[in-house]
Protein backbone atom coordinates (compact mmCIF):
# COMPACT_ATOMS: atom_id res chain seq x y z
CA UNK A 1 6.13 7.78 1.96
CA UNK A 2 5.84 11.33 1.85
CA UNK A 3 2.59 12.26 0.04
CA UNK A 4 2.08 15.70 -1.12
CA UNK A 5 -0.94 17.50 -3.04
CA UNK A 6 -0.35 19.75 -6.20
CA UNK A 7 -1.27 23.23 -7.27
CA UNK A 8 -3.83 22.78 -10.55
CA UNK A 9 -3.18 26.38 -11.75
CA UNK A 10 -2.88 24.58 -15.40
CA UNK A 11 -4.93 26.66 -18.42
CA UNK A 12 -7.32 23.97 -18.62
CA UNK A 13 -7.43 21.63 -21.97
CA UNK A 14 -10.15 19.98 -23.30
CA UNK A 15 -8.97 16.61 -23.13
CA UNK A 16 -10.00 13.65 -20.72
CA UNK A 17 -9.20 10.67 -19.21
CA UNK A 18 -10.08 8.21 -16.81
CA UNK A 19 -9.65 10.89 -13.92
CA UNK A 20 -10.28 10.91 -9.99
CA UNK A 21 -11.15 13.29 -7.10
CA UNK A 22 -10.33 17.38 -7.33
CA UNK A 23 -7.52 19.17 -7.45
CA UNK A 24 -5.31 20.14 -4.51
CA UNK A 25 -2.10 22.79 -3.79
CA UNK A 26 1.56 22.38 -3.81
CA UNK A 27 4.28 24.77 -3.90
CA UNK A 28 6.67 22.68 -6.20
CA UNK A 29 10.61 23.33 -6.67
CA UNK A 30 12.92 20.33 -6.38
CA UNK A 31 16.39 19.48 -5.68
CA UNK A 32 17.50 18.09 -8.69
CA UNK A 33 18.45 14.08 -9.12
CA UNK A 34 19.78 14.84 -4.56
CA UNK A 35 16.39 14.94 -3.75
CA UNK A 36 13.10 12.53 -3.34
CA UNK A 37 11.89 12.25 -7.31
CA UNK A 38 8.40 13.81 -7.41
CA UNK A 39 5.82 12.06 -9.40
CA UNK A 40 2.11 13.11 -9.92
CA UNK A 41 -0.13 10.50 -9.58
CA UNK A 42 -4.38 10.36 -9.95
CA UNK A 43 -5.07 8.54 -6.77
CA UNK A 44 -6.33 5.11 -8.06
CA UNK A 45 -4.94 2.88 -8.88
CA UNK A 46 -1.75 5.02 -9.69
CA UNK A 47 -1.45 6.29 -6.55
CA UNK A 48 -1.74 3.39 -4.74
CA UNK A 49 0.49 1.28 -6.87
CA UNK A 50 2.89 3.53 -6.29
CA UNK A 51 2.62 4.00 -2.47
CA UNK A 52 3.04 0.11 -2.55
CA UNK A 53 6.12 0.48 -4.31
CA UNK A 54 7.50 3.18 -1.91
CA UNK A 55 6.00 1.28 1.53
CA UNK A 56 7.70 -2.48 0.32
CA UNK A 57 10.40 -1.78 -2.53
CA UNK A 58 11.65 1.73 -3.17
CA UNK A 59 14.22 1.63 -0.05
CA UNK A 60 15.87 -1.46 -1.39
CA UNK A 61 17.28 0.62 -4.04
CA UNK A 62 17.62 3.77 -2.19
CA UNK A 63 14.83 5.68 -3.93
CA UNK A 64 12.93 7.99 -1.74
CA UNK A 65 9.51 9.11 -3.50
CA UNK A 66 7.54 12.59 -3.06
CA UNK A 67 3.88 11.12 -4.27
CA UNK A 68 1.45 14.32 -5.24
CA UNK A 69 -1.80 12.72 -5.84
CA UNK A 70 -3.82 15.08 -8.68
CA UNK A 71 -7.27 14.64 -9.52
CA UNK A 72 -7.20 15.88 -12.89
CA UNK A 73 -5.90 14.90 -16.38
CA UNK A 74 -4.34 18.55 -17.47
CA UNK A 75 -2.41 19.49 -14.14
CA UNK A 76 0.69 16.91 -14.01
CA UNK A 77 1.59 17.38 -17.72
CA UNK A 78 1.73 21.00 -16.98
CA UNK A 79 3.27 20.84 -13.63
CA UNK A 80 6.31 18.51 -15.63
CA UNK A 81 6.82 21.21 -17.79
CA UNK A 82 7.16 23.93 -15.19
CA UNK A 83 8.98 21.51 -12.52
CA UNK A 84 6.79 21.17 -10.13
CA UNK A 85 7.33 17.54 -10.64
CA UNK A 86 10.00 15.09 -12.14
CA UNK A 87 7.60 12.47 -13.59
CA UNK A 88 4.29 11.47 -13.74
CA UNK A 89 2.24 8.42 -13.74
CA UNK A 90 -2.03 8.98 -14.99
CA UNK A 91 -1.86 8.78 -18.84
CA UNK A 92 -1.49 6.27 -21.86
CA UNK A 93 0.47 7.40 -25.30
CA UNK A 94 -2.99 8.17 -26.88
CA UNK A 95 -3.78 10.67 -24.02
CA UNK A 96 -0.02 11.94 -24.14
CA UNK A 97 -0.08 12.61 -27.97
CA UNK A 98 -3.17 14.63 -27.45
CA UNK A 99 -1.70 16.39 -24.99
CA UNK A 100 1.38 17.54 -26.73
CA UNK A 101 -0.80 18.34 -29.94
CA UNK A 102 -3.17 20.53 -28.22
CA UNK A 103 -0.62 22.03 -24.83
CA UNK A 104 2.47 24.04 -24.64
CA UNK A 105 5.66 23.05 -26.57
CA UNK A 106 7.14 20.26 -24.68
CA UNK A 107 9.66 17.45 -24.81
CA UNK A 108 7.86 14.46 -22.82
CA UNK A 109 9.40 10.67 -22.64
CA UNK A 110 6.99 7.93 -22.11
CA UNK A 111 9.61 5.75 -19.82
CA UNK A 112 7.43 2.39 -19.64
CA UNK A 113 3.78 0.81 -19.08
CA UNK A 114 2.98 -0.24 -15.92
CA UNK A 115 -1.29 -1.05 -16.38
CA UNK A 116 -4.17 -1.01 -17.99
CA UNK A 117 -7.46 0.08 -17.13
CA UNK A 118 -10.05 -2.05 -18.87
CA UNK A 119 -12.86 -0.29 -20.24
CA UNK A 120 -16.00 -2.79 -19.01
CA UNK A 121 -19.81 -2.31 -19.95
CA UNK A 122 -21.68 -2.36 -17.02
CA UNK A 123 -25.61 -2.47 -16.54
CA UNK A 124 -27.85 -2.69 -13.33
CA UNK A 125 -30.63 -4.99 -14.83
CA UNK A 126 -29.52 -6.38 -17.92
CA UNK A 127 -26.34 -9.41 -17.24
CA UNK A 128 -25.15 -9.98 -20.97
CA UNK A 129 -24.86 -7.87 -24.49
CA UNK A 130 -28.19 -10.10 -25.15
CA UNK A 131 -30.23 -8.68 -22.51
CA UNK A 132 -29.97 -4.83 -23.96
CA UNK A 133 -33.20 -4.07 -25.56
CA UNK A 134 -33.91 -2.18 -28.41
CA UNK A 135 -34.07 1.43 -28.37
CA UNK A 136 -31.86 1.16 -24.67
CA UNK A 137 -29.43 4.42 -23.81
CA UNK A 138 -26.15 3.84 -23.30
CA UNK A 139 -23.53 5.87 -21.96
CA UNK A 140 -19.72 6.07 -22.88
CA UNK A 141 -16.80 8.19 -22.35
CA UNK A 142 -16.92 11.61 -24.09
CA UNK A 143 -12.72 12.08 -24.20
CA UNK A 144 -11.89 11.38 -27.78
CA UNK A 145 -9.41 8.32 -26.88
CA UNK A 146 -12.17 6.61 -24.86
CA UNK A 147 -14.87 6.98 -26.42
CA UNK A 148 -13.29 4.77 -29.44
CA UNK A 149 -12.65 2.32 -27.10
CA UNK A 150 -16.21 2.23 -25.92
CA UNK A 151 -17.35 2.02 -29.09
CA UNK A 152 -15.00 -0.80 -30.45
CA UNK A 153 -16.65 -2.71 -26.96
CA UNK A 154 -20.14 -2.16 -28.49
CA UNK A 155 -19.07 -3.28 -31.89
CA UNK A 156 -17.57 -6.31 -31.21
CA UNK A 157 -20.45 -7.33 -29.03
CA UNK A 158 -22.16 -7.35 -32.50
CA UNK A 159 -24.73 -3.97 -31.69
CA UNK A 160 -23.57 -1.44 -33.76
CA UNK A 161 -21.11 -1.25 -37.01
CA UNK A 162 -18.78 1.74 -37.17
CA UNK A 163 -17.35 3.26 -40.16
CA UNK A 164 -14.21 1.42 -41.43
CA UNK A 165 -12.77 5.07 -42.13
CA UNK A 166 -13.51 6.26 -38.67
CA UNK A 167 -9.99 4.81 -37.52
CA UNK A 168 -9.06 5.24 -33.96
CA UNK A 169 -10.87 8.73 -33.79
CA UNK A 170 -14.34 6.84 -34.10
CA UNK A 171 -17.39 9.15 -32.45
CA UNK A 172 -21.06 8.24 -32.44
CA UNK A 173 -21.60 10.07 -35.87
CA UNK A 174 -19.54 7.36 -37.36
CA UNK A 175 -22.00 4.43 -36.40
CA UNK A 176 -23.05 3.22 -39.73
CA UNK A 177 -25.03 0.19 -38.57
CA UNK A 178 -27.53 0.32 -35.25
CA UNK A 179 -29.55 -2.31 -36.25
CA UNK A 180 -31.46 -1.92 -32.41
CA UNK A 181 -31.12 1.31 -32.27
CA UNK A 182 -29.45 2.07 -29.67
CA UNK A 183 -29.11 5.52 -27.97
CA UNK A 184 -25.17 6.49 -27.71
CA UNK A 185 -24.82 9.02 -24.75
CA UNK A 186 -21.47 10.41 -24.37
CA UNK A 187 -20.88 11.97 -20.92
CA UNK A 188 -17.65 13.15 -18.67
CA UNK A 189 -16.05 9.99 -17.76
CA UNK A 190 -16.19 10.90 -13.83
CA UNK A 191 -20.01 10.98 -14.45
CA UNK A 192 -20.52 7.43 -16.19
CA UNK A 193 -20.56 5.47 -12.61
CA UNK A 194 -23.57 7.58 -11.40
CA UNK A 195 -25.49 7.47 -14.64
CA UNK A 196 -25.89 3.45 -14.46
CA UNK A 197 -29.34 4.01 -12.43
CA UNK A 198 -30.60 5.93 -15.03
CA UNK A 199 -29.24 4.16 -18.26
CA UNK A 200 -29.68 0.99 -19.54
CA UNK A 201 -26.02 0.40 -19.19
CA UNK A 202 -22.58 2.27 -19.18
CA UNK A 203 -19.22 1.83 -20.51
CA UNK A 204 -16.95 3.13 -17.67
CA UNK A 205 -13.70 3.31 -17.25
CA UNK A 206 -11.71 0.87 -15.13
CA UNK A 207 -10.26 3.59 -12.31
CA UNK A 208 -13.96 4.89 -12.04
CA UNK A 209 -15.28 1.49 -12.02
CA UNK A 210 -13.10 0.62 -9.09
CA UNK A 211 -13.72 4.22 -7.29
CA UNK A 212 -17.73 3.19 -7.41
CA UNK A 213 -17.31 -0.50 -6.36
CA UNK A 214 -19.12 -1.37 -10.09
CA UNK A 215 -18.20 -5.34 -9.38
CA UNK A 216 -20.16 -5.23 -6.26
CA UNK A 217 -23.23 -2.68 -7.78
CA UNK A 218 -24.09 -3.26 -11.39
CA UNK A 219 -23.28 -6.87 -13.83
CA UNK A 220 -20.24 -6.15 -16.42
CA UNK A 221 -21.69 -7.51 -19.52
CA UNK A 222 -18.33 -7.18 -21.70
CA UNK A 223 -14.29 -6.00 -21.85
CA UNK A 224 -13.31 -4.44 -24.15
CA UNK A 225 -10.91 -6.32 -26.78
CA UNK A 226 -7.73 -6.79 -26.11
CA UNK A 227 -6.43 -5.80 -30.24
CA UNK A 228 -3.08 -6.25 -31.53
CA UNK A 229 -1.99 -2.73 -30.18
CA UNK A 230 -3.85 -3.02 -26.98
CA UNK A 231 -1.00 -2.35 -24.75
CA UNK A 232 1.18 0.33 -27.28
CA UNK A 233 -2.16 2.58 -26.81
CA UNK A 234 -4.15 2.00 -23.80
CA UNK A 235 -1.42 1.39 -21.02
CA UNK A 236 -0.75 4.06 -18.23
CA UNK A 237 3.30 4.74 -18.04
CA UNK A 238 5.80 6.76 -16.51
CA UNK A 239 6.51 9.79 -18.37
CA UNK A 240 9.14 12.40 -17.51
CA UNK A 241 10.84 15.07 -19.73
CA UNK A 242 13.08 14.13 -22.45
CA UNK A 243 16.08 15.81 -20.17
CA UNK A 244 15.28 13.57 -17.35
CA UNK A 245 14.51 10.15 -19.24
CA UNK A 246 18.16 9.06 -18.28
CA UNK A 247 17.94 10.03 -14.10
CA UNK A 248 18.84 7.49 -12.11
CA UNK A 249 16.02 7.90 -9.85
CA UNK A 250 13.62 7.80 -13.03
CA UNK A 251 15.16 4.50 -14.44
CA UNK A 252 15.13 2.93 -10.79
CA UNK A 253 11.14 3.82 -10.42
CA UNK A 254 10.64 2.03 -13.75
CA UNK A 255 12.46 -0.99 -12.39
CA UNK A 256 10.38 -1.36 -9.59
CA UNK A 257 7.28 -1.01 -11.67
CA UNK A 258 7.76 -4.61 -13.26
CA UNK A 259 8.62 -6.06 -10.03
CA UNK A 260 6.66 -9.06 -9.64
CA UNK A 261 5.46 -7.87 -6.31
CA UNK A 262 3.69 -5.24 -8.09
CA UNK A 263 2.36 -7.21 -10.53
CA UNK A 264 0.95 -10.11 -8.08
CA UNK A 265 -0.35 -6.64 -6.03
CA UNK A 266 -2.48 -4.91 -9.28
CA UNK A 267 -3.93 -8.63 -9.44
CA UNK A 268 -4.83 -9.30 -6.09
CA UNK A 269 -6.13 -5.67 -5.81
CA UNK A 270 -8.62 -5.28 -8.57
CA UNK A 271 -9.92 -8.84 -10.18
CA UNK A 272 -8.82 -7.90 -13.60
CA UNK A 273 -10.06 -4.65 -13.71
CA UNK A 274 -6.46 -3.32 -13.81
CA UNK A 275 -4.21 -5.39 -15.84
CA UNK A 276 -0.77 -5.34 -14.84
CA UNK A 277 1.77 -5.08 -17.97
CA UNK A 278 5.23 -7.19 -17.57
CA UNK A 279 8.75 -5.71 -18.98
CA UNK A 280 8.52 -6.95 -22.40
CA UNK A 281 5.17 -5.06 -22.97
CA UNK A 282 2.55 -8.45 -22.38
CA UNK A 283 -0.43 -8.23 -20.39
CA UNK A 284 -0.62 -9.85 -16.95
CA UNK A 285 -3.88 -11.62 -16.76
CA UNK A 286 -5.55 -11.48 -13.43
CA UNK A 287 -6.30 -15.20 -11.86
CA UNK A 288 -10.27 -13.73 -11.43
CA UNK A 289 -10.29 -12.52 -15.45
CA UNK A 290 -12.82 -14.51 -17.11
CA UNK A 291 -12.78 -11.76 -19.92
């Protein structure tokens, strides 16, 4: 595997993920469908998924990879668009259609889901919904996309109601019902692992969660629910430009995604934290997922 860091000289957007680590520097220019296919990664568990792919599968079909790992959620969008890379592999649709609403004109493809990050409330002391006490603080995503999700986790554990108008753009301001009133802190997703010892609990999501070693340090209380259009909006894909969508390198990458070797290695690796999605778009339940 040759692994490579990437330049994040991106005009910053103010959007967020589930992110990892800090930037790093790259000096980009490829060689066109001749050459390794580049693919931006955040380091976990994209990157690693995909340096499993290139360490046990990618030679069987005579695909050489160039992995950048990027710490940020702006940088490999970008870095597609100027061709600095050929794909990239960090972001669900939600995140995607953000980006292209609020970035540079672009053509993007999502090619094809590969995981899921679950979304997991986590608290040091308390070690079910029924244990938060009234007036308790807790924490959740601040990136528009995630912070919905947190707040669906809170609502189906039955502690707050949230406007039925709010759709999938719900914020705190749409909490119609807090019957223990609860204090909603959004905060940088990075951030939410650290803040556990001084919340009362803290939805995080599942790349941080693994990053901080959350199953060992703090109890997860609840998942978040697994809705009708779970996968369609919350799993991380391949994405290339429209132009590239058909390159063989590009359609043999998305093969080896839903090889069952890399399905059998997202659930041996993270104890249904990640959730490994199969070709026909279904959700790989780890063997450790008690849910």
């Amino acid at each position: 595997m040759r692994t490579t860091p990437l330049a994040a000289g991106a005009t910053a957007l103010v959007l967020a993920m589930t992110a990892c680590g800090a930037p790093s520097e790259q000096s980009g220019g490829g060689d066109g469908e001749d050459g390794p296919l580049r693919v931006g990664v955040n380091p976990v568990p994209h990157g690693d998924i995909l340096s499993f792919i290139d360490e046990n599968l990618a030679e069987e079909v005579g695909l050489e990879l160039d992995i950048q790992e990027i710490a940020d959620y702006n940088t490999p969008n970008t870095a597609l668009v100027d061709d600095d890379l050929d794909a990239n592999y960090f972001q669900h649709r939600e995140f995607l259609a953000e980006w292209e609403e609020n970035g540079p004109d672009a053509d993007l493809t999502y090619v094809t889901d590969v995981h899921i990050e679950r979304l997991g409330l986590y608290s040091e002391d308390a070690e079910a919904p029924d244990d938060i006490e009234d007036g308790a603080e807790i924490a959740v995503p601040n990136d528009p996309a995630n912070l919905n999700r947190a707040l669906r986790i809170l609502e189906t554990e039955g502690l707050i109601e949230i406007d039925a108008e709010a759709g999938e753009g719900a914020t705190e301001n749409d909490i119609t019902e807090n019957p223990q009133d609860l204090v909603v802190t959004p905060l940088e997703a990075a951030q939410l692992p650290r803040s556990i010892a001084d919340v009362d609990a803290a939805i995080v999501n599942g790349n941080y969660a693994i990053e901080a070693d959350l199953a060992e340090e703090a109890n997860v209380l609840a998942w978040e629910p697994e809705g009708e259009d779970y996968v369609e909006s919350y799993a991380n894909g391949l994405v290339t430009l429209d132009e590239n969508a058909d390159d063989e390198r590009v359609q043999k990458l998305a093969e080896l995604m839903h090889d069952e070797r890399v399905l059998e290695h997202i659930q041996d690796s993270w104890e249904g934290v990640v959730l490994g999605v199969d070709p026909d778009g279904r959700v790989v339940e780890g063997a450790d997922d008690e849910g």
